[in-house]
C-alpha atoms as a PDB file:
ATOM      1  CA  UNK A   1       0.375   1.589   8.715  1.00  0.00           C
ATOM      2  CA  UNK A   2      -2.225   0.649  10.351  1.00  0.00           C
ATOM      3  CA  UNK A   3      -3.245   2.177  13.457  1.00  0.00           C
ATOM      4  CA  UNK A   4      -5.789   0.334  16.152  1.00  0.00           C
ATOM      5  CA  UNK A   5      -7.833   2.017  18.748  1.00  0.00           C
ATOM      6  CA  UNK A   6      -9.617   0.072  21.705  1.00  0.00           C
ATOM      7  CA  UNK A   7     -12.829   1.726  22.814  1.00  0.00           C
ATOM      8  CA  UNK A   8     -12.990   0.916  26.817  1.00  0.00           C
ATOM      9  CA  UNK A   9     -14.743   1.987  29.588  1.00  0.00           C
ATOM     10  CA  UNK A  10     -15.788  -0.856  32.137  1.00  0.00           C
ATOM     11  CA  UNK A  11     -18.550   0.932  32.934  1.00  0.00           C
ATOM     12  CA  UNK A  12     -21.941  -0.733  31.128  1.00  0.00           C
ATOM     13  CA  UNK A  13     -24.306   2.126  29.437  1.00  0.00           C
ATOM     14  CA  UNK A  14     -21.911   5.230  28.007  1.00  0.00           C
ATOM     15  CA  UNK A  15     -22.310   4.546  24.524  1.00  0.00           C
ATOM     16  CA  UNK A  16     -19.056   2.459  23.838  1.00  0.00           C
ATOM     17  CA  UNK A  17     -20.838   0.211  21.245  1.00  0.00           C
ATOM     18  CA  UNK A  18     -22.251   3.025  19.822  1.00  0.00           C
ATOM     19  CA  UNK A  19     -18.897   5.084  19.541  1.00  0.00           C
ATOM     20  CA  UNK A  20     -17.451   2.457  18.278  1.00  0.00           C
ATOM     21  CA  UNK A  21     -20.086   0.863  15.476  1.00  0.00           C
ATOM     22  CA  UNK A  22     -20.632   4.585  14.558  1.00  0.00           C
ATOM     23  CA  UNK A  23     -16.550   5.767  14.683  1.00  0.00           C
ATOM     24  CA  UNK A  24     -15.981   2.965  12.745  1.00  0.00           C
ATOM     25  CA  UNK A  25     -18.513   3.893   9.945  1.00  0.00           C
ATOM     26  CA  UNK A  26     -17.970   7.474  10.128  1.00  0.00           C
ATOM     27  CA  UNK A  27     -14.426   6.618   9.274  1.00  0.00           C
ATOM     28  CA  UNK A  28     -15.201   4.342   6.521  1.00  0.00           C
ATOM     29  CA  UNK A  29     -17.330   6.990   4.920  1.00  0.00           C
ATOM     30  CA  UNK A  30     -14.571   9.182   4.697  1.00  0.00           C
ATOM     31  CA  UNK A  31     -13.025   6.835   2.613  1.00  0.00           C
ATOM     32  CA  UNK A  32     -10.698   4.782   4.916  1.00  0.00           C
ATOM     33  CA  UNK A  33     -10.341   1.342   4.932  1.00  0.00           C
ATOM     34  CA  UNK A  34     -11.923   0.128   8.591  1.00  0.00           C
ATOM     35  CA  UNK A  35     -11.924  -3.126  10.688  1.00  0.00           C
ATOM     36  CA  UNK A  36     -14.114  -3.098  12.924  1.00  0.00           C
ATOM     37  CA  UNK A  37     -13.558  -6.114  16.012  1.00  0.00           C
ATOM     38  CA  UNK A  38     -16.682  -7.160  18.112  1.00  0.00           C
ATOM     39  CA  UNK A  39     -14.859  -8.129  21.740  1.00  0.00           C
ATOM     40  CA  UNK A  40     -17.759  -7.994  23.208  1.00  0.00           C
ATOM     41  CA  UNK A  41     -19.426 -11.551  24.227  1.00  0.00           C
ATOM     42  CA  UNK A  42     -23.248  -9.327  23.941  1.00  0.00           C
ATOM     43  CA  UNK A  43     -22.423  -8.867  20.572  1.00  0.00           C
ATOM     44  CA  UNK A  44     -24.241  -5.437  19.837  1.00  0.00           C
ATOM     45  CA  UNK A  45     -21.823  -4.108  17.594  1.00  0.00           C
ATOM     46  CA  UNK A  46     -22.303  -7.032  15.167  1.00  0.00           C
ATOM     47  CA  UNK A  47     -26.013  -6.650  15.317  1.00  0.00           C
ATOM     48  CA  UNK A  48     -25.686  -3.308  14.964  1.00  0.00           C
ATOM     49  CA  UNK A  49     -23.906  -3.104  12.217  1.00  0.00           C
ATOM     50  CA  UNK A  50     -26.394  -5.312  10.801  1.00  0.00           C
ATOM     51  CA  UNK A  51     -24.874  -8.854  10.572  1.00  0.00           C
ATOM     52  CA  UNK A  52     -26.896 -11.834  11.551  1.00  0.00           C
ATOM     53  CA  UNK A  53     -25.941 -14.461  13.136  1.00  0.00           C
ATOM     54  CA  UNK A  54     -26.794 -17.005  10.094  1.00  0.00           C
ATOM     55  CA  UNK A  55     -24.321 -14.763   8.071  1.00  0.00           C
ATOM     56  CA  UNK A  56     -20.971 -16.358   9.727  1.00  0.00           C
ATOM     57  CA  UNK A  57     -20.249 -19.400  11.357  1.00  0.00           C
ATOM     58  CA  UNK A  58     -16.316 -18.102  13.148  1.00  0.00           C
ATOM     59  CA  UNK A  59     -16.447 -15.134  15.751  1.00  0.00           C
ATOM     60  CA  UNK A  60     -14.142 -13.450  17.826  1.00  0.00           C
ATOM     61  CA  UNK A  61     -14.152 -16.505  20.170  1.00  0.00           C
ATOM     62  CA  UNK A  62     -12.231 -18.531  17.051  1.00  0.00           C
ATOM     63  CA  UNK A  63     -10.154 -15.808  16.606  1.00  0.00           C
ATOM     64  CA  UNK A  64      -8.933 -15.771  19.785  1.00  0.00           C
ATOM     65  CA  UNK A  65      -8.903 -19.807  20.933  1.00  0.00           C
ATOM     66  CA  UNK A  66      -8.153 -21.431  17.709  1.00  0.00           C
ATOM     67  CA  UNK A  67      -6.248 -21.376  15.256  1.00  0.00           C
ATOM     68  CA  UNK A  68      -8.033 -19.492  12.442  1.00  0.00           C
ATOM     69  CA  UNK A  69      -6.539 -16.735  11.240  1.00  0.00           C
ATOM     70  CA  UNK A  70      -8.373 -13.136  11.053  1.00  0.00           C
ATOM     71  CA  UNK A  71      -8.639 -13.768   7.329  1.00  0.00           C
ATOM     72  CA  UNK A  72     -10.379 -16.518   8.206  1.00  0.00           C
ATOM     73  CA  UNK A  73     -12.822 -14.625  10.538  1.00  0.00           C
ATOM     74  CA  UNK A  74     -13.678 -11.415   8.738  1.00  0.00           C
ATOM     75  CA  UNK A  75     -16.736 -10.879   7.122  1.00  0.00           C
ATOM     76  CA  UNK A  76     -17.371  -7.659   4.836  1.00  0.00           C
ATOM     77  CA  UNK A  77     -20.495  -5.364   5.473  1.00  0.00           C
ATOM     78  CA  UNK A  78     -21.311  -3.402   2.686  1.00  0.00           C
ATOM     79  CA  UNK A  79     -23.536  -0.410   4.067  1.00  0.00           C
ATOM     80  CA  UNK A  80     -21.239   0.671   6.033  1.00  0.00           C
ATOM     81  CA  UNK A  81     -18.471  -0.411   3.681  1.00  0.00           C
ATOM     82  CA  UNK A  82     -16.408  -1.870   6.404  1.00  0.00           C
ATOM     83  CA  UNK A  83     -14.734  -4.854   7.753  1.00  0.00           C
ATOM     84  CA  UNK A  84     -16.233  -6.752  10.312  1.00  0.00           C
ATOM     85  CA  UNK A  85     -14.933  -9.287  13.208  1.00  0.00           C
ATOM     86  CA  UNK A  86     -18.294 -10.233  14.828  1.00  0.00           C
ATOM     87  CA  UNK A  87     -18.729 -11.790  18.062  1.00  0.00           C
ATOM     88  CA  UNK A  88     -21.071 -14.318  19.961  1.00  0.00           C
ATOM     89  CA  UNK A  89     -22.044 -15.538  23.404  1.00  0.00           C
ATOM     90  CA  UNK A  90     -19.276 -17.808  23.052  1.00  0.00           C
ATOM     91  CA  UNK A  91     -16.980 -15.009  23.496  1.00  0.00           C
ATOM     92  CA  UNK A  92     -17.896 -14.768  27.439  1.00  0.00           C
ATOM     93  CA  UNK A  93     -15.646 -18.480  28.483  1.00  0.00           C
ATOM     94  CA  UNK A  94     -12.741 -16.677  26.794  1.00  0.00           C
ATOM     95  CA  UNK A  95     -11.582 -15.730  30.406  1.00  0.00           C
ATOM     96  CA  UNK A  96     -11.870 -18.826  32.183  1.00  0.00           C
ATOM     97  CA  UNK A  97     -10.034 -20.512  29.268  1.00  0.00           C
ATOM     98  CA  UNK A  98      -7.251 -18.096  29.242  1.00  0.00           C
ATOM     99  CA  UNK A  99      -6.539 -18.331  32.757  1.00  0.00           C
ATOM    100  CA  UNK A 100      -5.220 -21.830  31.876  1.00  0.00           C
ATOM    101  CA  UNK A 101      -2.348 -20.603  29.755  1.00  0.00           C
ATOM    102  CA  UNK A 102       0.754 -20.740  31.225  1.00  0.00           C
ATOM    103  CA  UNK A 103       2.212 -17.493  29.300  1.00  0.00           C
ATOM    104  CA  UNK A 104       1.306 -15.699  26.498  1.00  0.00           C
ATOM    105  CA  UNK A 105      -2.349 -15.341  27.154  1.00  0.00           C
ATOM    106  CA  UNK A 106      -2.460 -11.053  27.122  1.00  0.00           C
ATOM    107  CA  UNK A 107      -1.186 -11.194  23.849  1.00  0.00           C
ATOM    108  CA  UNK A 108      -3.477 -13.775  22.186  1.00  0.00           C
ATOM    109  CA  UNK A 109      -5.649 -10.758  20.306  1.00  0.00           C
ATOM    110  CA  UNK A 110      -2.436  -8.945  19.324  1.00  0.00           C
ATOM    111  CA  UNK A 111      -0.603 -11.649  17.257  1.00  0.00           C
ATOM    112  CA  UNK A 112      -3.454 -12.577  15.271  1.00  0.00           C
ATOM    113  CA  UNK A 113      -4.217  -9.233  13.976  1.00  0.00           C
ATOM    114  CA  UNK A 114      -0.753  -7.945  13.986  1.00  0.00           C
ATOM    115  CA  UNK A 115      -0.050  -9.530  10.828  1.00  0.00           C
ATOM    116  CA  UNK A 116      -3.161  -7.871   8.973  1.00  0.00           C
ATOM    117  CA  UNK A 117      -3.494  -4.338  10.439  1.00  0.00           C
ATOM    118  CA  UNK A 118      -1.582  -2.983   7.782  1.00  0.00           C
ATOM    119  CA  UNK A 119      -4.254  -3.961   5.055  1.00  0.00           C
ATOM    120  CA  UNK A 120      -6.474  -0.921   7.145  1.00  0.00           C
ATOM    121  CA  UNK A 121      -6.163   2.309   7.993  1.00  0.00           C
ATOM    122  CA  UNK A 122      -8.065   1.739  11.356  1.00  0.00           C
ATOM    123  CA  UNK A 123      -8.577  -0.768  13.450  1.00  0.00           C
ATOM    124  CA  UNK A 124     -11.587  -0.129  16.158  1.00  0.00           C
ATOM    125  CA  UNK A 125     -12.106  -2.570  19.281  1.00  0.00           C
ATOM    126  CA  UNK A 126     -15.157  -2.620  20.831  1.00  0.00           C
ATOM    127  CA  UNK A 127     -14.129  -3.816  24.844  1.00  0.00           C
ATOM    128  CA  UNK A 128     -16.770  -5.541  26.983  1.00  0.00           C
ATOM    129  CA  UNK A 129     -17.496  -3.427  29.818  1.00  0.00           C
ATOM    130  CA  UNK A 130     -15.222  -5.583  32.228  1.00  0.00           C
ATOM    131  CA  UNK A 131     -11.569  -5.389  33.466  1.00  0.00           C
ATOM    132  CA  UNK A 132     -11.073  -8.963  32.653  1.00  0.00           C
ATOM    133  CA  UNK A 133      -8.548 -10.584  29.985  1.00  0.00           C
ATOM    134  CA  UNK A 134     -10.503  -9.546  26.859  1.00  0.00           C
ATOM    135  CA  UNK A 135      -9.664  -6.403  28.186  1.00  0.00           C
ATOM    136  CA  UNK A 136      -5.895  -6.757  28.562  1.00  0.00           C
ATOM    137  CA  UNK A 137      -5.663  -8.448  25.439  1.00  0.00           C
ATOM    138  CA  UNK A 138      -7.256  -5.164  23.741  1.00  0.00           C
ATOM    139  CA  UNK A 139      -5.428  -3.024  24.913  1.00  0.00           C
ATOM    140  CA  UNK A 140      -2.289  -5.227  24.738  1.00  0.00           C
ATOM    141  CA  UNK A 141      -3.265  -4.746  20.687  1.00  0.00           C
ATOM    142  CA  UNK A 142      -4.198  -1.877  20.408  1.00  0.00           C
ATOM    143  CA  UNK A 143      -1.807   1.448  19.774  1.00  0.00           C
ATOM    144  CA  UNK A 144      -4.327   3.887  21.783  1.00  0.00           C
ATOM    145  CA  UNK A 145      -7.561   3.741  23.778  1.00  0.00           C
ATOM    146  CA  UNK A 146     -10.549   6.126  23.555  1.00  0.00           C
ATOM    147  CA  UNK A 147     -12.876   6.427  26.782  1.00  0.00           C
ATOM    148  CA  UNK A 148     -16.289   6.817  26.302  1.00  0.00           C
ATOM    149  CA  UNK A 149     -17.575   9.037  29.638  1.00  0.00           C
ATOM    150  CA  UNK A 150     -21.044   9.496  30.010  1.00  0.00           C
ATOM    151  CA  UNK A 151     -22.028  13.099  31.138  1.00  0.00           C
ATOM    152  CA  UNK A 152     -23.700  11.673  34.357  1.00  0.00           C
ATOM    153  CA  UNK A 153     -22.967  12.013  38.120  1.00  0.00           C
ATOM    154  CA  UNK A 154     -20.310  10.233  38.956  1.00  0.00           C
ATOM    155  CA  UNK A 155     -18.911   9.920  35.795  1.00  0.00           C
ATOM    156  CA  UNK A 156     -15.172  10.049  36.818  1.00  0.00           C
ATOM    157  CA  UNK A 157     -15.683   7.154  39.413  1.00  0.00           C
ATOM    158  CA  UNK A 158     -14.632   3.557  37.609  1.00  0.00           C
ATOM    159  CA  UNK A 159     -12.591   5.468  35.679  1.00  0.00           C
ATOM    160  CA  UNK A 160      -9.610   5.053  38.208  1.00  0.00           C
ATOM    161  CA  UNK A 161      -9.822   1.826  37.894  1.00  0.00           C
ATOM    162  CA  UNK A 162      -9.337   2.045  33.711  1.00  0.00           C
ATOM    163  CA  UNK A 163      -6.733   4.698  33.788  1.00  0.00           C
ATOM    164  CA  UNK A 164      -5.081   2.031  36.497  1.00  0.00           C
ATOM    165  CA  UNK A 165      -5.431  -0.747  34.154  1.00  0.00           C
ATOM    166  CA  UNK A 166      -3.987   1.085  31.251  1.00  0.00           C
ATOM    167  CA  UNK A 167      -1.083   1.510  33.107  1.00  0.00           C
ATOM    168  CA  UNK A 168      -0.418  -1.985  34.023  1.00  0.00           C
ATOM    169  CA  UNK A 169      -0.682  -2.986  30.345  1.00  0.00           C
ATOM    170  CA  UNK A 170       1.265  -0.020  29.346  1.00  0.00           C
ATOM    171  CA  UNK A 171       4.261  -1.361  32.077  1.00  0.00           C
ATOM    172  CA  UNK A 172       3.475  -4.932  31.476  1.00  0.00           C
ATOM    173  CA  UNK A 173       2.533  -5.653  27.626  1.00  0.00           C
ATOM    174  CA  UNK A 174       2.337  -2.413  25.720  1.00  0.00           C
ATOM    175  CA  UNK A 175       4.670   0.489  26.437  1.00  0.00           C
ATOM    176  CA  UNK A 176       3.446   2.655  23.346  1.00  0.00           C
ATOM    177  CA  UNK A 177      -0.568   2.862  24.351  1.00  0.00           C
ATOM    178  CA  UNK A 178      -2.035   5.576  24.679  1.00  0.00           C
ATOM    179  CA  UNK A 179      -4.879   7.366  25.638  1.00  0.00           C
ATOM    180  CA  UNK A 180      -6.409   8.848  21.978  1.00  0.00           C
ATOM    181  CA  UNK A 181      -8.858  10.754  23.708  1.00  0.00           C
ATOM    182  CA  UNK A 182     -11.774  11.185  25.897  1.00  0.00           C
ATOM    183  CA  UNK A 183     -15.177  11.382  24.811  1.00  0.00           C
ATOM    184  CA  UNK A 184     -17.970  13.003  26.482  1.00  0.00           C
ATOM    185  CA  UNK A 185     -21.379  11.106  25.408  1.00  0.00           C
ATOM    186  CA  UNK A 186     -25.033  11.770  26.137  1.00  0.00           C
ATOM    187  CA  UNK A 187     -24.075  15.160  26.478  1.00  0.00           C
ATOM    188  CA  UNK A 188     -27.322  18.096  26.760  1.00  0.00           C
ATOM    189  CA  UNK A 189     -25.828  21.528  26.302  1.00  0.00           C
ATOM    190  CA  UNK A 190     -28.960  22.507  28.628  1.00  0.00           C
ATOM    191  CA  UNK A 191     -28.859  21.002  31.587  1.00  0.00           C
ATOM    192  CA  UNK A 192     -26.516  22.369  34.383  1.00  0.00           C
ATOM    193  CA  UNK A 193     -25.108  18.404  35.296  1.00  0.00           C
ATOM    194  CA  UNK A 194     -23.589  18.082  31.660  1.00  0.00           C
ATOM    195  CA  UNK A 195     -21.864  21.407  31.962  1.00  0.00           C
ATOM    196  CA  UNK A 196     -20.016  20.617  35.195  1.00  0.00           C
ATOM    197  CA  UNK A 197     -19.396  16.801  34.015  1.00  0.00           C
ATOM    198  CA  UNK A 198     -17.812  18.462  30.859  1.00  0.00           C
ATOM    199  CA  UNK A 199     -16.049  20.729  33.084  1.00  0.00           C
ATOM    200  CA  UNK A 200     -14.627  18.246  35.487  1.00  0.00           C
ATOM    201  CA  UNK A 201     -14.165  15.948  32.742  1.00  0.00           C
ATOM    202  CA  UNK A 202     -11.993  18.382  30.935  1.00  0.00           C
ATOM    203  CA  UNK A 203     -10.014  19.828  34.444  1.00  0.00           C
ATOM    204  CA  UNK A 204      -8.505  16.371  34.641  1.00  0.00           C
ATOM    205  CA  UNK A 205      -7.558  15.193  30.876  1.00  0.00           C
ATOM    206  CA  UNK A 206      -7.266  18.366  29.803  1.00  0.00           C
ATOM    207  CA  UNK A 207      -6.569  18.682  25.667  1.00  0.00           C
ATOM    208  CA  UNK A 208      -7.062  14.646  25.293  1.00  0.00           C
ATOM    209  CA  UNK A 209     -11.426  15.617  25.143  1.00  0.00           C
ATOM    210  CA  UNK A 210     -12.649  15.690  21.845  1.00  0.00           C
ATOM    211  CA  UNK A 211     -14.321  19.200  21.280  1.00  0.00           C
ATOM    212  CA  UNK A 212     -17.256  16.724  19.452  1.00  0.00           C
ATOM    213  CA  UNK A 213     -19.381  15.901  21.944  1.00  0.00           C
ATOM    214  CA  UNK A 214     -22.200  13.060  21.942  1.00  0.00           C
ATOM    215  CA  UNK A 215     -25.813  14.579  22.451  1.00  0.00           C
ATOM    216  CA  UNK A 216     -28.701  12.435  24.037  1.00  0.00           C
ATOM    217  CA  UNK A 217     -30.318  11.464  20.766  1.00  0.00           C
ATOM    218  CA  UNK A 218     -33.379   8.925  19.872  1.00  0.00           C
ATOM    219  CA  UNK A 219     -32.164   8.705  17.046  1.00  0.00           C
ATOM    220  CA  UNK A 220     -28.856   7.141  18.206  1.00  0.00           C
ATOM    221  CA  UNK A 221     -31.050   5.029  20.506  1.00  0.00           C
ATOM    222  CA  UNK A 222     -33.213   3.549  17.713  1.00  0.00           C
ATOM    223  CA  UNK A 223     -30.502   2.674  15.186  1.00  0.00           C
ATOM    224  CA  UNK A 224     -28.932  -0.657  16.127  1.00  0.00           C
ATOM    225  CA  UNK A 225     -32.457  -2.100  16.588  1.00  0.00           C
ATOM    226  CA  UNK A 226     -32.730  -1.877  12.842  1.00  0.00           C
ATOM    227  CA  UNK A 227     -28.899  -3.211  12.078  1.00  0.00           C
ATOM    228  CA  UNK A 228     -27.791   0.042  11.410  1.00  0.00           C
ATOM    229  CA  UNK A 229     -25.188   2.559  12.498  1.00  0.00           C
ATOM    230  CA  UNK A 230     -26.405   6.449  12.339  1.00  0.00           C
ATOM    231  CA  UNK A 231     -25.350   7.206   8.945  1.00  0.00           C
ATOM    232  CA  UNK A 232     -27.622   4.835   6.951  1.00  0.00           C
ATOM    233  CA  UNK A 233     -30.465   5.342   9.938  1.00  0.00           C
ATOM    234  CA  UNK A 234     -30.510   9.017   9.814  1.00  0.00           C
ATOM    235  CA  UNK A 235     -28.023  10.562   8.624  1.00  0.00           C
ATOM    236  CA  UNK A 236     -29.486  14.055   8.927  1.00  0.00           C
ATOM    237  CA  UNK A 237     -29.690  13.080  12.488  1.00  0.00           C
ATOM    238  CA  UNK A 238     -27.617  15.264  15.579  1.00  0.00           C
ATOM    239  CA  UNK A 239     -26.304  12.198  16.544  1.00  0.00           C
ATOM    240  CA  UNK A 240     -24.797  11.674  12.678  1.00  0.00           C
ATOM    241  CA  UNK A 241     -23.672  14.981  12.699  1.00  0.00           C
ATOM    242  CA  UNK A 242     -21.574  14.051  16.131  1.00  0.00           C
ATOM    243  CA  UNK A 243     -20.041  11.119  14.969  1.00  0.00           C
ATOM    244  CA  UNK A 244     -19.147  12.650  11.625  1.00  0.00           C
ATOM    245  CA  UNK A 245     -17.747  15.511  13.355  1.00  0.00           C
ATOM    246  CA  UNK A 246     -15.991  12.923  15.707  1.00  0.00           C
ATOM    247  CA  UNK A 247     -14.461  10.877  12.648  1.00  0.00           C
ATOM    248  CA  UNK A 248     -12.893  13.994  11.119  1.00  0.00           C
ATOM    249  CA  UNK A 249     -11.362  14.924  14.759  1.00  0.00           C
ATOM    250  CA  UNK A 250      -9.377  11.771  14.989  1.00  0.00           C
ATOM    251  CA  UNK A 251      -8.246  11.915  11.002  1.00  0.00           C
ATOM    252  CA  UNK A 252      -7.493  15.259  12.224  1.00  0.00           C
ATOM    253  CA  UNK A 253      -5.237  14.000  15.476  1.00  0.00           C
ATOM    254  CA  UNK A 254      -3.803  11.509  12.961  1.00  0.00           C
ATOM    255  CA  UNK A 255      -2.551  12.960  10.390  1.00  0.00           C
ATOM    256  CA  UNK A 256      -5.714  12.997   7.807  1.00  0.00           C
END
C-alpha cells in the first residue's frame, strides 16, 4: 500500500524542494520503491534530481489537464533510482484553468495517481509555495503532509494559514490527512535563534518534530546546481547524514 506524503509550506525559501528531492532519494536508497511528483511550476525538483528538460516531452501540467495517464508521464532516474513526475512552467496556468471546472477540480491530482500508488512504497509531493489549487489538489491526494519550518524569526507566522488550509481539505476533500511531521531546516545548533525556534517549534506540535534536524549546509546549497540530490553530491556531507537520518525516521513512524 502505498502511502503519499505532500511536502507544503507556502512559505518560499525553507528547503521544501530540498526535503523533498533529498527524502525522496534517501528513501529510495534504503531500498523502497519512490515516486517522486514535481507540483511545482519552478520545477527545481526535476532539475535537481537531474532531468533535463529535452529528456521528456509530458509534465505534471499533462498529468493534471489531459488525459494522459501517470504511466504515461513518469520518467525513471537512475542515480537516485527513483521515479520521477517532472514539472514545467506550464504548470503555473493550472489554477486559472481549474477555476473553470464546475466540480471535481480538488481532486484532479488524486484520481490520476490513485490508481498507481500501490506500485510504490512512497509517494512524495513537492507543493509550490502557494495556497492555491495545486495545493488543495496535493493535499486532497495525499495521506499526510510534512512541513518544512525554517529555524528563522518568525518561523511560526504563515504557518496558520497552512495548518488552516489543512483543515479545510481535511473537512472538505480528505478526512484521513494528516500532519506526518514537522521538520526543522537550516537548523545551527550554535546560535541562540535556532534554539528558541526549535523550542517554540516543538511547544506547539509537540511529538509530530522529527528529532533529525536540517543543518545550514553548502553542501546542500550546491547540489541541485549539478542535478543532484545530497547522496550522489556528497554523501559524506552533514546535510546527507540529515536526510539519511530523516529517511530512516519516517520508515521508522511507518512501520519500516
Amino acid at each position: 500500500m502505498g502511502k503519499v506524503i505532500a511536502v507544503a509550506n507556502q512559505k518560499g525559501g525553507v528547503g521544501k524542494t530540498t526535503t523533498s528531492v533529498n527524502l525522496a532519494a534517501g528513501l529510495a536508497y534504503l531500498g523502497k520503491k519512490v515516486l517522486l511528483i514535481d507540483f511545482d511550476p519552478q520545477g527545481n525538483a526535476t532539475q535537481g534530481i537531474g532531468a533535463s528538460r529535452s529528456s521528456f516531452k509530458l509534465s505534471a501540467y499533462d498529468l493534471l489537464l489531459s488525459d494522459k495517464k501517470a504511466s504515461d508521464v513518469i520518467l525513471s532516474i537512475h542515480q537516485p533510482p527513483l521515479s520521477l513526475v517532472p514539472s514545467t512552467i506550464d504548470l503555473a496556468g493550472a489554477d486559472l484553468e481549474m477555476v473553470e471546472y464546475k466540480q471535481g477540480k480538488e481532486k484532479l491530482l488524486k484520481n490520476k495517481i490513485d490508481p498507481i500508488k500501490d506500485h510504490y512504497d512512497y509517494v512524495i509531493i513537492d507543493c509550490p509555495p502557494s495556497l492555491g489549487l495545486l495545493n488543495t489538489n496535493a493535499l486532497t491526494a495525499a495521506d499526510s503532509v510534512i512541513i518544512p519550518v525554517q529555524c528563522e524569526y518568525y518561523a511560526l507566522e504563515g504557518l496558520t494559514q497552512l495548518l488552516s488550509t489543512i483543515r479545510l481539505v481535511q473537512r472538505l476533500f480528505n478526512p484521513h490527512l494528516i500532519i506526518e511531521g514537522v521538520l526543522l531546516t537550516m537548523y545551527d545548533i550554535r546560535t541562540r535563534l535556532s534554539v528558541e525556534v526549535s523550542q517554540e517549534v516543538r511547544k506547539y506540535f509537540k511529538e509530530r518534530v522529527y528529532k533529525s534536524t536540517i543543518p545550514r549546509n553548502v553542501k546542500l546549497s550546491e547540489a541541485p546546481s549539478r542535478g543532484q540530490s545530497i547522496f550522489e553530491y556528497d554523501v559524506r556531507s552533514e546535510g546527507a547524514k540529515a536526510y539519511a537520518a530523516l529517511a530512516k525516521e519516517v520508515l521508522k513512524y511507518n512501520g519500516g
